[in-house]
N, C-alpha and C. Protein backbone atom coordinates (compact mmCIF):
# COMPACT_ATOMS: atom_id res chain seq x y z
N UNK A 1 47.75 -74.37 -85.99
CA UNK A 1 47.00 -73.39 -85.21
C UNK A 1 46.18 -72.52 -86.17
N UNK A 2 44.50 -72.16 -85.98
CA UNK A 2 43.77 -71.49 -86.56
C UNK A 2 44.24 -70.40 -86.23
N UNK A 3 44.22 -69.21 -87.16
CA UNK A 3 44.37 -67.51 -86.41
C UNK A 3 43.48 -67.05 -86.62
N UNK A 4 42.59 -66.38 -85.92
CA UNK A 4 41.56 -65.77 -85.88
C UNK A 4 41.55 -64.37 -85.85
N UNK A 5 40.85 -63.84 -86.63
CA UNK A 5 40.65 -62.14 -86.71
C UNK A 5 39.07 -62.04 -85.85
N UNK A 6 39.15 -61.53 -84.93
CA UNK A 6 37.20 -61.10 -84.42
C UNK A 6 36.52 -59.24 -84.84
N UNK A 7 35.87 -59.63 -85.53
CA UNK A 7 35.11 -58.06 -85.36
C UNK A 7 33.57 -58.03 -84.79
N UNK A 8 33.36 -56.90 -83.90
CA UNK A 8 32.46 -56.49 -83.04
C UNK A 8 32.32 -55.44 -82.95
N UNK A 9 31.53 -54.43 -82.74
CA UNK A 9 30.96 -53.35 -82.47
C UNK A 9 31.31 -52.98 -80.80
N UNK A 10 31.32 -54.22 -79.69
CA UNK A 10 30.86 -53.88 -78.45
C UNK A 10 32.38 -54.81 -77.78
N UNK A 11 33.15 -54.19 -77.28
CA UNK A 11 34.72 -54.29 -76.32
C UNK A 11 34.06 -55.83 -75.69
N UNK A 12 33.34 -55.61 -75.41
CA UNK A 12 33.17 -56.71 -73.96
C UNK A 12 32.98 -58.00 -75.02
N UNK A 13 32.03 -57.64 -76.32
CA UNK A 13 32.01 -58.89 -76.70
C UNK A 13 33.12 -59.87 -77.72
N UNK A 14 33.82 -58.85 -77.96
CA UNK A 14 35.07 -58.96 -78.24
C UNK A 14 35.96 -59.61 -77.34
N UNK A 15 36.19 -59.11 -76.17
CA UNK A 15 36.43 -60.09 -75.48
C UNK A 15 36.48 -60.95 -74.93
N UNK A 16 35.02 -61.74 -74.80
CA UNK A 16 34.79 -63.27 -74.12
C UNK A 16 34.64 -63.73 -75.36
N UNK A 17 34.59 -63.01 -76.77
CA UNK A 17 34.62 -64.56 -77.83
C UNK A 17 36.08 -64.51 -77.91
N UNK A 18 37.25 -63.32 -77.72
CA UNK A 18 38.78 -63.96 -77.48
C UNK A 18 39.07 -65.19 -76.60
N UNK A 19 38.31 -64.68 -75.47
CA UNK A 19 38.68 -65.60 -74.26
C UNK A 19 37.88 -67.11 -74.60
N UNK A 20 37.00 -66.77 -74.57
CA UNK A 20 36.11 -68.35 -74.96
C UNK A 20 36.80 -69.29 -76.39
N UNK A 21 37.24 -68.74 -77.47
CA UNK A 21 38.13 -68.86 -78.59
C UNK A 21 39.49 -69.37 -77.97
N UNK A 22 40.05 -68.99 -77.44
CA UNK A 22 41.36 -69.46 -76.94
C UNK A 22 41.48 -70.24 -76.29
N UNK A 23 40.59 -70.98 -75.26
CA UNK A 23 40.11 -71.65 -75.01
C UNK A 23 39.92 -73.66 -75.14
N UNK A 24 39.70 -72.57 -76.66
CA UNK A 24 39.51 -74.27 -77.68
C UNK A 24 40.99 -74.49 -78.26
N UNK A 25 41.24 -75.57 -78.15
CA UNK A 25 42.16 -75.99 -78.94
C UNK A 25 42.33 -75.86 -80.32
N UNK A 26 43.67 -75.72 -80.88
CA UNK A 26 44.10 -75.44 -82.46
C UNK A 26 43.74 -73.77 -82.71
N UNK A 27 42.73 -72.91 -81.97
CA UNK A 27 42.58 -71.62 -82.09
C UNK A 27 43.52 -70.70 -81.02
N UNK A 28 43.67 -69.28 -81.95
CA UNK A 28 44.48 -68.35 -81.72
C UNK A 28 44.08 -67.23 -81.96
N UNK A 29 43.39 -66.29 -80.88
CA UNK A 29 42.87 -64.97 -81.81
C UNK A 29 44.11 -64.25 -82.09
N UNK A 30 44.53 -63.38 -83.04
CA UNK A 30 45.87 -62.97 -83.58
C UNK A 30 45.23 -61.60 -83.62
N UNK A 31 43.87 -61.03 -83.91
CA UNK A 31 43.88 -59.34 -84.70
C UNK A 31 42.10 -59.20 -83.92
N UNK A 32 42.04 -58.43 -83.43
CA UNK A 32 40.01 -58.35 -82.79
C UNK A 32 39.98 -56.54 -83.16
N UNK A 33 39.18 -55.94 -83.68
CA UNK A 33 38.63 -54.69 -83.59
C UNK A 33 37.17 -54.70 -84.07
N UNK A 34 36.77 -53.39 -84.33
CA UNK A 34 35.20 -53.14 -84.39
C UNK A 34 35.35 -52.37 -85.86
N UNK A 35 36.15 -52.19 -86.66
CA UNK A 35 35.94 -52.04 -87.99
C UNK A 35 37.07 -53.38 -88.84
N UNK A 36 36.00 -54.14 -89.73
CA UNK A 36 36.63 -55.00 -90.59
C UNK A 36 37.84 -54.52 -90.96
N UNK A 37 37.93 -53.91 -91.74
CA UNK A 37 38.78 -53.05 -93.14
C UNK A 37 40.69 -53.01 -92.61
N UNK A 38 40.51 -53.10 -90.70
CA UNK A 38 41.21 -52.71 -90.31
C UNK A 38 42.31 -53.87 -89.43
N UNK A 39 40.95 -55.22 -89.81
CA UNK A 39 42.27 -56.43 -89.33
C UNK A 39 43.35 -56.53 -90.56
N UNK A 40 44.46 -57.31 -89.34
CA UNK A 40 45.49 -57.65 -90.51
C UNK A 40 45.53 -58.99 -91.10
N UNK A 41 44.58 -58.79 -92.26
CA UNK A 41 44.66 -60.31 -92.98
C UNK A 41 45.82 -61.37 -92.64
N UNK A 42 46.97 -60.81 -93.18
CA UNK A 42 48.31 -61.51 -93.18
C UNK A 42 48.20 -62.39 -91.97
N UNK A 43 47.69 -62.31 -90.89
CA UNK A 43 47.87 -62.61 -89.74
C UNK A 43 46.69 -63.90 -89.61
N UNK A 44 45.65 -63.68 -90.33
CA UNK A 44 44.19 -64.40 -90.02
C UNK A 44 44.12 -64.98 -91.25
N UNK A 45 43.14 -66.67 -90.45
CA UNK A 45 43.25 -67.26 -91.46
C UNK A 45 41.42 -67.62 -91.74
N UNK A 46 40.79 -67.05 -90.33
CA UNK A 46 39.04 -66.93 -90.33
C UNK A 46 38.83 -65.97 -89.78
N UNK A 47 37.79 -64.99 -90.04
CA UNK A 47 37.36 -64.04 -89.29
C UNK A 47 35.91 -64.23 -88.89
N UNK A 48 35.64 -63.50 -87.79
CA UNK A 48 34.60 -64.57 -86.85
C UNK A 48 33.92 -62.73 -86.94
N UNK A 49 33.05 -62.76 -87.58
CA UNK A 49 32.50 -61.05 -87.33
C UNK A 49 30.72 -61.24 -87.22
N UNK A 50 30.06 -60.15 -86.41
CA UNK A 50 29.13 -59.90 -86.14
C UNK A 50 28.24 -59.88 -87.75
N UNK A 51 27.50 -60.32 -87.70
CA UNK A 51 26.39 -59.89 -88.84
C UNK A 51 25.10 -59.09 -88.87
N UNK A 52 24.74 -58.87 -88.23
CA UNK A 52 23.47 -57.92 -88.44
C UNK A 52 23.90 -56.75 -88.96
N UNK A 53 23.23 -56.60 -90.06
CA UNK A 53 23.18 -55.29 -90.73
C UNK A 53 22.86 -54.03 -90.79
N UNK A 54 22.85 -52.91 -90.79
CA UNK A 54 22.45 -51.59 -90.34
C UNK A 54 23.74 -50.88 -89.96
N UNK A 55 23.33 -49.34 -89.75
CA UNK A 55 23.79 -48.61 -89.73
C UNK A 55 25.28 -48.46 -88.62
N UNK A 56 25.21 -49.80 -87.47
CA UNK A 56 26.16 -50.06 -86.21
C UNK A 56 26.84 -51.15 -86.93
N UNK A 57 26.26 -52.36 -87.61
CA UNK A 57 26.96 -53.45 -87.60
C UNK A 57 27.84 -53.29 -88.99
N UNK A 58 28.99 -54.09 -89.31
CA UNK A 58 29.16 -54.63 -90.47
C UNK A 58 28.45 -54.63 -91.62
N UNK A 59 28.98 -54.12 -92.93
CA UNK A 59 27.98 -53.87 -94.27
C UNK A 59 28.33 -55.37 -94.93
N UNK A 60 27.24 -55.84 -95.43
CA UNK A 60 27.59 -56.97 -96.97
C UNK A 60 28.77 -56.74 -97.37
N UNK A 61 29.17 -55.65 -97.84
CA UNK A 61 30.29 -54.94 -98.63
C UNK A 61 31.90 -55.34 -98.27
N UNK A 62 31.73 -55.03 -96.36
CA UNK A 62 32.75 -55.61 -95.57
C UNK A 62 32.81 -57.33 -95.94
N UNK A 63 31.92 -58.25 -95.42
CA UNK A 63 32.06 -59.51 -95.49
C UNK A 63 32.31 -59.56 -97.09
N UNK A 64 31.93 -59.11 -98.11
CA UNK A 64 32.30 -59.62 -99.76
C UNK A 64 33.85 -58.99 -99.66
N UNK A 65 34.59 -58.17 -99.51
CA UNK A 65 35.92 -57.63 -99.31
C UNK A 65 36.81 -58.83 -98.52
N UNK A 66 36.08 -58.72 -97.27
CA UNK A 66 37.11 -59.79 -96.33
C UNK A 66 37.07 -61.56 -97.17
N UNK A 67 36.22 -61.81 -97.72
CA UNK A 67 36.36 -62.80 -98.16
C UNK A 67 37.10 -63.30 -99.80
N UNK A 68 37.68 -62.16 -100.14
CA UNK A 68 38.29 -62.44 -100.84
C UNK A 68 40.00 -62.77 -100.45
N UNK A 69 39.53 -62.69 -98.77
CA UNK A 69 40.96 -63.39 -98.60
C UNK A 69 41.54 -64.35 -97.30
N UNK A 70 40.26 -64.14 -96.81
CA UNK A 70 40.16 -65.32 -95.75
C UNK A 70 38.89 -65.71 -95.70
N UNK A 71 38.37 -66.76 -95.08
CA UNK A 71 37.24 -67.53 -94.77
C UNK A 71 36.54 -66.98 -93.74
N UNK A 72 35.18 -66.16 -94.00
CA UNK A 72 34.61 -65.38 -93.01
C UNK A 72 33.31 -66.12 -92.64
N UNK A 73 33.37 -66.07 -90.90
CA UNK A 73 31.66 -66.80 -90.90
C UNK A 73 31.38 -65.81 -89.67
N UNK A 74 30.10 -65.34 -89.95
CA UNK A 74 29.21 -64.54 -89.25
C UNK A 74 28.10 -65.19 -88.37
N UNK A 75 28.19 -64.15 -86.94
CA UNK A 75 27.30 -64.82 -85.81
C UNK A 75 26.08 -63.18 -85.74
N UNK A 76 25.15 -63.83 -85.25
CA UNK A 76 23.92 -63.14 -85.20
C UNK A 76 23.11 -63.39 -83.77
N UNK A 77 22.59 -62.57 -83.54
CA UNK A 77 21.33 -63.28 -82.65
C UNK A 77 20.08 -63.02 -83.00
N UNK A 78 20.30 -61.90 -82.97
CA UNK A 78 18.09 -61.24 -83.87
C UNK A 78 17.88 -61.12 -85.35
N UNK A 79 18.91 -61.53 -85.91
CA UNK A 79 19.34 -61.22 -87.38
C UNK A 79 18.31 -62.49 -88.18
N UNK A 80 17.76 -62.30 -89.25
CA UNK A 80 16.32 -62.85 -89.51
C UNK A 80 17.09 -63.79 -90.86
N UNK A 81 16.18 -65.04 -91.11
CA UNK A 81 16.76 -65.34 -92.29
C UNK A 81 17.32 -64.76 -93.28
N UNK A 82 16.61 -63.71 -93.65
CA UNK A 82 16.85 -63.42 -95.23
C UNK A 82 18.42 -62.36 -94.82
N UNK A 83 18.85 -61.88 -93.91
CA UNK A 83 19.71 -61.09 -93.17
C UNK A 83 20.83 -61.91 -93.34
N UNK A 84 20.53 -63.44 -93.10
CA UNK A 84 22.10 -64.28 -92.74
C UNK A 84 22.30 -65.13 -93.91
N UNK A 85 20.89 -64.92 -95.18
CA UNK A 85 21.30 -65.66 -96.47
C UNK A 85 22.19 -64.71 -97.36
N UNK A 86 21.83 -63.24 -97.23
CA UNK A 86 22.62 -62.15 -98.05
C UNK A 86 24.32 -62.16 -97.32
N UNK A 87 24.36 -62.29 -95.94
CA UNK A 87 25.92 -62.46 -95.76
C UNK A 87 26.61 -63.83 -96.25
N UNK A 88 25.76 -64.80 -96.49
CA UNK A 88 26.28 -66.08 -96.82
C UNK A 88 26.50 -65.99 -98.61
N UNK A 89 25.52 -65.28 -99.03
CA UNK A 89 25.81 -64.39 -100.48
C UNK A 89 26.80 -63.51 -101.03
N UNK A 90 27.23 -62.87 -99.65
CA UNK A 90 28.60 -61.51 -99.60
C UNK A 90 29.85 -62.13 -99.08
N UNK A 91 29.60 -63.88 -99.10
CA UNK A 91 31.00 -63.95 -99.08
C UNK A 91 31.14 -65.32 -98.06
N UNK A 92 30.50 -65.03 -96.86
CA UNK A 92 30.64 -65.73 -95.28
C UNK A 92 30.47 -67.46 -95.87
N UNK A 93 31.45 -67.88 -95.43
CA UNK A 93 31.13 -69.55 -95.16
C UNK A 93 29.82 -69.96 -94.50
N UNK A 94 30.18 -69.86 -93.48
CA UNK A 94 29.33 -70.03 -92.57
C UNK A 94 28.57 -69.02 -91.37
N UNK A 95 27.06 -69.67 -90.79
CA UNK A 95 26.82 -68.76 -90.05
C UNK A 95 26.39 -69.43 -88.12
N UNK A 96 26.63 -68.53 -87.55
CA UNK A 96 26.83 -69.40 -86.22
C UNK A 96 25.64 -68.82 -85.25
N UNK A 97 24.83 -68.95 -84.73
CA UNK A 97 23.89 -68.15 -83.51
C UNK A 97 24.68 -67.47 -82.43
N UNK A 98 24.14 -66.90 -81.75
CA UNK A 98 24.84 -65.89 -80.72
C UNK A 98 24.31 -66.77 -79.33
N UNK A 99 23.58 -67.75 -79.51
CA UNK A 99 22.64 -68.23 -78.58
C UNK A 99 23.32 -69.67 -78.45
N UNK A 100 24.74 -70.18 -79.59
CA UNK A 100 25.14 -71.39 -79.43
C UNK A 100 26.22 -71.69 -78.25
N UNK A 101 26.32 -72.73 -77.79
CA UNK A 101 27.29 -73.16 -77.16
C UNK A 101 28.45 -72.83 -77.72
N UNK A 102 29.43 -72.39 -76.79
CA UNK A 102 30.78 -71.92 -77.15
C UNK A 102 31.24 -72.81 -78.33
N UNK A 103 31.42 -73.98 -77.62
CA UNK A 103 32.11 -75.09 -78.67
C UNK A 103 31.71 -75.42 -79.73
N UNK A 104 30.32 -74.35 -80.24
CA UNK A 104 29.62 -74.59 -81.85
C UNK A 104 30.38 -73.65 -82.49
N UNK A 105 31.19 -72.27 -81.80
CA UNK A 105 31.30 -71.25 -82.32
C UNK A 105 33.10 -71.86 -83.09
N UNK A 106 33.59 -72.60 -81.75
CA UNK A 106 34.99 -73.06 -82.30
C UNK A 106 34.54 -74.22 -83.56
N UNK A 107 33.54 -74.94 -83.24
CA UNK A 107 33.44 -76.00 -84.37
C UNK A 107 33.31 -75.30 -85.67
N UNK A 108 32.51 -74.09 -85.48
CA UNK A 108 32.27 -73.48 -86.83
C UNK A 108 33.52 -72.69 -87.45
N UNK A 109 34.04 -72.28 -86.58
CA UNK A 109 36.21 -71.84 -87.28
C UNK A 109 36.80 -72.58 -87.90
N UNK A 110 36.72 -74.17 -86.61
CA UNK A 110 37.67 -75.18 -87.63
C UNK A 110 37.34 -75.55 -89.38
N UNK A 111 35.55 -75.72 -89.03
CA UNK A 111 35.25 -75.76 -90.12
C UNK A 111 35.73 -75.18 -91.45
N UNK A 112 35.30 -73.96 -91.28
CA UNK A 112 35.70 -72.68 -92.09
C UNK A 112 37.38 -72.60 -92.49
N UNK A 113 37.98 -72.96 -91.37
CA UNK A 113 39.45 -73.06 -91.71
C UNK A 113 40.09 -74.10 -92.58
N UNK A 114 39.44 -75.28 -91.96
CA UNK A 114 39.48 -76.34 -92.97
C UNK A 114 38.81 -76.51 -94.68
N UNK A 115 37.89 -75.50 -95.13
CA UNK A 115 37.61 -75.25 -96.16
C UNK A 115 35.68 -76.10 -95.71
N UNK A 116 35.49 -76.64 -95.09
CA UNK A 116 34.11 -77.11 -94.84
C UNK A 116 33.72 -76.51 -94.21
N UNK A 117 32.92 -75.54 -94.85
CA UNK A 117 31.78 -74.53 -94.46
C UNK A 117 30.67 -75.29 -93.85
N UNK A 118 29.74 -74.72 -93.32
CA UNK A 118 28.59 -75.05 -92.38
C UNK A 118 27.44 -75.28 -93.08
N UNK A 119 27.69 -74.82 -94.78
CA UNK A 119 26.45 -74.80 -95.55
C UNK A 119 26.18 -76.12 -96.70
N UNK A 120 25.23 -76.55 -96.73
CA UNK A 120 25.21 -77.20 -98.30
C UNK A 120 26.41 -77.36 -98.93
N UNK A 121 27.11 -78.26 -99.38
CA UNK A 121 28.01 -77.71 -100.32
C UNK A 121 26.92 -77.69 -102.09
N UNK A 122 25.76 -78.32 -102.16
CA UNK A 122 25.10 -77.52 -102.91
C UNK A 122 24.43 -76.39 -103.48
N UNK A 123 24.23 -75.56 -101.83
CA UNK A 123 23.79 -74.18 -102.05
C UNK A 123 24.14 -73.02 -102.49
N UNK A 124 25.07 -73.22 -102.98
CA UNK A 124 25.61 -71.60 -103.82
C UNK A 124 24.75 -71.87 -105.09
N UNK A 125 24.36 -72.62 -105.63
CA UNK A 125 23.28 -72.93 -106.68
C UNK A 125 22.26 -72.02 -106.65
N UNK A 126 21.44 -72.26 -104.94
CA UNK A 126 20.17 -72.01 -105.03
C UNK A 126 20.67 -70.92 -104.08
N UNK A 127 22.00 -69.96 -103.70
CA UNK A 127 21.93 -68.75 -103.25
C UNK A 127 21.61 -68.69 -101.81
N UNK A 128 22.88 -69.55 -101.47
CA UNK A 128 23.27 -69.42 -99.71
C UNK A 128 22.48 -70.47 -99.09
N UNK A 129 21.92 -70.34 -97.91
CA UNK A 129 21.45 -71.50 -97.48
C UNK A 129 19.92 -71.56 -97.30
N UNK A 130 19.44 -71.34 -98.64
CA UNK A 130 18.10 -71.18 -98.90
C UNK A 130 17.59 -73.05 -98.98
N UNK A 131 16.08 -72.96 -97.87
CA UNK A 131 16.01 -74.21 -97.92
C UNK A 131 14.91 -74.79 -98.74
N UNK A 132 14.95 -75.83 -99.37
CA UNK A 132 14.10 -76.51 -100.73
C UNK A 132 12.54 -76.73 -99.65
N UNK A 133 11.75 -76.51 -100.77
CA UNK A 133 10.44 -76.30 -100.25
C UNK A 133 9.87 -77.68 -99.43
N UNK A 134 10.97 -79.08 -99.63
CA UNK A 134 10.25 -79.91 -98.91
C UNK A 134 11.01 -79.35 -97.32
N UNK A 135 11.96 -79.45 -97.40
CA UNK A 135 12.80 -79.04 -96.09
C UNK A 135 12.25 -77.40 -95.27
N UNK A 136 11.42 -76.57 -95.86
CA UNK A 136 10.67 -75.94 -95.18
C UNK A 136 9.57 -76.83 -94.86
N UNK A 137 8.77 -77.57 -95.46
CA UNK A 137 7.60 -78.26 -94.99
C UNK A 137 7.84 -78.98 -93.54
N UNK A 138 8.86 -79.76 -93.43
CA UNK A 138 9.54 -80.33 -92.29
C UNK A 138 10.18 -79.27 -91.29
N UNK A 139 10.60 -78.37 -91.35
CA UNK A 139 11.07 -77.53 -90.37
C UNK A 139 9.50 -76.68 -89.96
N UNK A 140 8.40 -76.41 -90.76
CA UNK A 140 6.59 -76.53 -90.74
C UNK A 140 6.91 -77.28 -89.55
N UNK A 141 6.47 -78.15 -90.02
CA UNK A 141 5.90 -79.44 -88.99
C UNK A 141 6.29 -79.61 -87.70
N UNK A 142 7.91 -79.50 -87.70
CA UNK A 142 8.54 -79.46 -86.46
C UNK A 142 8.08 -77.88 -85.80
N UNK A 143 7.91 -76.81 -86.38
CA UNK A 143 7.08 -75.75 -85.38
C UNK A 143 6.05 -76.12 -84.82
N UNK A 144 5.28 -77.01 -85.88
CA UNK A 144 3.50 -77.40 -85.00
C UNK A 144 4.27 -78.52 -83.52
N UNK A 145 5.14 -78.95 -83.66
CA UNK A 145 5.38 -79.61 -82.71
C UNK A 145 5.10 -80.76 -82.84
N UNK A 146 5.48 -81.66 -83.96
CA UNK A 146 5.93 -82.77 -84.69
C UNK A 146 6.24 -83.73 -84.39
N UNK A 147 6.50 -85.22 -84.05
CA UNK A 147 8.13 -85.84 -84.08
C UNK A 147 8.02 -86.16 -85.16
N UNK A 148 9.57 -86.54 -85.50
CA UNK A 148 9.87 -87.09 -86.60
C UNK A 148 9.09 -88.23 -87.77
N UNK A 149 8.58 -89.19 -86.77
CA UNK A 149 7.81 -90.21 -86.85
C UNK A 149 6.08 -89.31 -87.49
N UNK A 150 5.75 -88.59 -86.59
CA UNK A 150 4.62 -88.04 -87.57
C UNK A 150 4.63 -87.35 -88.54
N UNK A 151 5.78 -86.45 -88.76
CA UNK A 151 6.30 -85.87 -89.82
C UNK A 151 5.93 -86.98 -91.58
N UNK A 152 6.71 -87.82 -90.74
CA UNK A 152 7.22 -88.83 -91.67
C UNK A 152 5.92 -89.44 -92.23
N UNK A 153 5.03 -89.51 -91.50
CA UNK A 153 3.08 -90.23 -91.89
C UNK A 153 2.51 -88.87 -92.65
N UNK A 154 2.88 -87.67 -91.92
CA UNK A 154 1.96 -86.28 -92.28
C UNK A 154 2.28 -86.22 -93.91
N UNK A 155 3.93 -86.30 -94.04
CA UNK A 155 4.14 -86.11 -95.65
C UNK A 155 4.43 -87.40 -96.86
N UNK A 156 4.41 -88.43 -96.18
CA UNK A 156 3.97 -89.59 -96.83
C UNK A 156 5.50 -90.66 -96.92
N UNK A 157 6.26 -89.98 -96.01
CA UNK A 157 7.98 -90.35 -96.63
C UNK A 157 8.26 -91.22 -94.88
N UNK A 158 9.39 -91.55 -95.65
CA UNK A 158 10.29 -92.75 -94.20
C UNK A 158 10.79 -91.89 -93.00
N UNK A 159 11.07 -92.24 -92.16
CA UNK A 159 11.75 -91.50 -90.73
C UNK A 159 12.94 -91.19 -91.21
N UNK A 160 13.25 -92.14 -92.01
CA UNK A 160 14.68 -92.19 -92.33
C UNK A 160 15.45 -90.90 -93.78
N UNK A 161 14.11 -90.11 -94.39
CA UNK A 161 13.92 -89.16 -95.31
C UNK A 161 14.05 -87.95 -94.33
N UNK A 162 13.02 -88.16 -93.40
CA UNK A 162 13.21 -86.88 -92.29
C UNK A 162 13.94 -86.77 -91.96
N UNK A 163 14.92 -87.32 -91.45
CA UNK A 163 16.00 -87.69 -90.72
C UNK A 163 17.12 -86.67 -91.41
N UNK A 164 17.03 -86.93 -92.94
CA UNK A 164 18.27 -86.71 -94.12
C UNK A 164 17.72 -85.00 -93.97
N UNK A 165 16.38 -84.89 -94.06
CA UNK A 165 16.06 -83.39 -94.28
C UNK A 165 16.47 -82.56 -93.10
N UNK A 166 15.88 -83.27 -91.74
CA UNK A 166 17.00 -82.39 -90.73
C UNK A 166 18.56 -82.07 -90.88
N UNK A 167 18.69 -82.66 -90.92
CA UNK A 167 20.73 -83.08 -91.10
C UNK A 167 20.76 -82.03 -91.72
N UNK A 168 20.18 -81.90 -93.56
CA UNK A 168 20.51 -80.88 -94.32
C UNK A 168 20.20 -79.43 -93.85
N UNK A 169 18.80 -79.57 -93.18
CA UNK A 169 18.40 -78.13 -92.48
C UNK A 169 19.66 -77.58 -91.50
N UNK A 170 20.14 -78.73 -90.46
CA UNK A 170 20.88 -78.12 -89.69
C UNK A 170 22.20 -77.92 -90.14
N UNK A 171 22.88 -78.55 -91.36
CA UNK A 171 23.79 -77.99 -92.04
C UNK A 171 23.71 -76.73 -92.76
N UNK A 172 22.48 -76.43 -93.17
CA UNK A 172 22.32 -75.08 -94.10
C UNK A 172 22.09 -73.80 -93.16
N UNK A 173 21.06 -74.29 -92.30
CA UNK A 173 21.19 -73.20 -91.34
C UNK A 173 22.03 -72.99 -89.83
N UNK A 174 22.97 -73.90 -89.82
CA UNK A 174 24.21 -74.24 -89.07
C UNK A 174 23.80 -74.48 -87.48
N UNK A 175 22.86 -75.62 -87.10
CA UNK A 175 22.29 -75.39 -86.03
C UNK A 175 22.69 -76.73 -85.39
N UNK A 176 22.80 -77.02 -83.96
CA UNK A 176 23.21 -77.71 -83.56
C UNK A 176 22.28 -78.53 -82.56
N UNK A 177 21.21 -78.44 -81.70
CA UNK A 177 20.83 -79.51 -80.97
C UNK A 177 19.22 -79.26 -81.30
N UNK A 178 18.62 -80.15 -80.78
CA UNK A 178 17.06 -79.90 -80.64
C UNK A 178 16.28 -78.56 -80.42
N UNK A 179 16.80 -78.17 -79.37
CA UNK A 179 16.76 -76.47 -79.35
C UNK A 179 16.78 -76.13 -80.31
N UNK A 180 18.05 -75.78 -80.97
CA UNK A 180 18.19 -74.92 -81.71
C UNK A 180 17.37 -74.78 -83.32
N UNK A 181 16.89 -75.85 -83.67
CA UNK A 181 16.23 -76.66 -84.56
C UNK A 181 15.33 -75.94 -84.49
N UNK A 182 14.41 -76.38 -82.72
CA UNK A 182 12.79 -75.97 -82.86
C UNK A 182 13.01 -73.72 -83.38
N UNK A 183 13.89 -73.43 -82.34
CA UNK A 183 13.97 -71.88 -82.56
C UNK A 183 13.76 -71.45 -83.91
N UNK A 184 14.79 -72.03 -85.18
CA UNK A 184 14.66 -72.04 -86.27
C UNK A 184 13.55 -72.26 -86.80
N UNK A 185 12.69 -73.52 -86.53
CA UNK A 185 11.41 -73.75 -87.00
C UNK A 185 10.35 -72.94 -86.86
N UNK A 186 10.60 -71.98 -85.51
CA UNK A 186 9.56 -71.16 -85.12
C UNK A 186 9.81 -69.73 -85.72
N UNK A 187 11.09 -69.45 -86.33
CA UNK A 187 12.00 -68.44 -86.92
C UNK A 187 11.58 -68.20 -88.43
N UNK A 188 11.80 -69.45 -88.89
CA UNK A 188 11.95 -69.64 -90.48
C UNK A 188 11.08 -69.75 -91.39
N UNK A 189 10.66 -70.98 -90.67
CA UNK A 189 9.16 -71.49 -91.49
C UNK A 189 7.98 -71.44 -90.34
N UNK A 190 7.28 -70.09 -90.35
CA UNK A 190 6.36 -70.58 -89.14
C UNK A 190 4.88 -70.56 -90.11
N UNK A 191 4.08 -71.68 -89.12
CA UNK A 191 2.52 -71.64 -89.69
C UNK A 191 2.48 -70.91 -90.66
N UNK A 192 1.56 -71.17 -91.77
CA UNK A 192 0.73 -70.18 -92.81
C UNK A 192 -0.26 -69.96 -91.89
N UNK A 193 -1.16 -69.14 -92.33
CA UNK A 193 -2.17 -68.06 -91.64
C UNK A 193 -2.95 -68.27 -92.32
């Protein structure tokens, strides 16, 4: 059984990621409040905490602390790249959308619990889940509204190259279906001007 610690700012949302969390099999929320500092590690073996930064949410400071002793992965919804590469810097395994299907949020615990984070296992190199300039070009393309197949003519490479660069995109930036892909594309890498 996973034990889960949740931190949140807001009661209610604390409580449907308990309820939705419990839910899934092998998970157990064990400790939920709205200041980190104040779960009981001993008890948790991932902590599932809000990330956006500022003056309401969770500091860097919190996620680099908590992770020196459990496996922390942070969910966001308006929280901007460079926002969810510095928590993936302060510590967090992984990072999850606020906009994913429940069962991405449990996939992303087991993960984390199991020691397979959501990211690169190359990217602590290049500093969280910062993506290599061809893999922005392709997450480009897919904003202009792409397929794969033209991608693959536009930059001179196989379907089967694109293919590898999505995979890695949606591992680094922990994303799960077509949706969530294009959002990112329109998020991350949008048009030059």
């Amino acid at each position: 059984m996973i034990r889960v610690g949740l931190v949140d700012r807001h009661p209610v949302v604390l409580l449907g990621l308990e309820r939705a969390l419990e839910s899934a099999d092998e998970i157990s929320v064990t400790d939920a409040g709205a200041i980190p500092e104040l779960l009981d590690l001993k008890r948790v073996d991932v902590v599932l905490m809000e990330a956006c930064p500022g003056s309401d949410g969770p500091c860097f400071s919190s996620i680099e602390a908590l992770s020196r002793s459990v496996h922390v992965v942070v969910y966001s919804g308006d929280c901007d790249a460079a926002d969810v590469e510095q928590c993936i810097r302060a510590g967090a395994v992984a990072h999850v959308s606020k906009n994913s299907a429940l069962e991405c949020f449990a996939e992303t615990v087991r993960g984390a619990a199991s020691g397979k984070s959501r990211k690169n296992p190359d990217s602590s190199e290049r500093g969280g889940t910062s993506l290599s300039s061809r893999e922005r070009a392709v997450l480009r393309l897919i904003a202009d509204g792409l397929t794969h197949a033209q991608i693959a003519r536009r930059l001179s490479i196989s379907t089967n190259t694109v293919n590898t660069y999505i995979k890695r995109i949606r591992a680094k930036l922990n994303l799960g279906n077509k949706a969530d892909l294009t959002r990112a594309a329109l998020r991350v890498a949008p048009s030059p001007e």
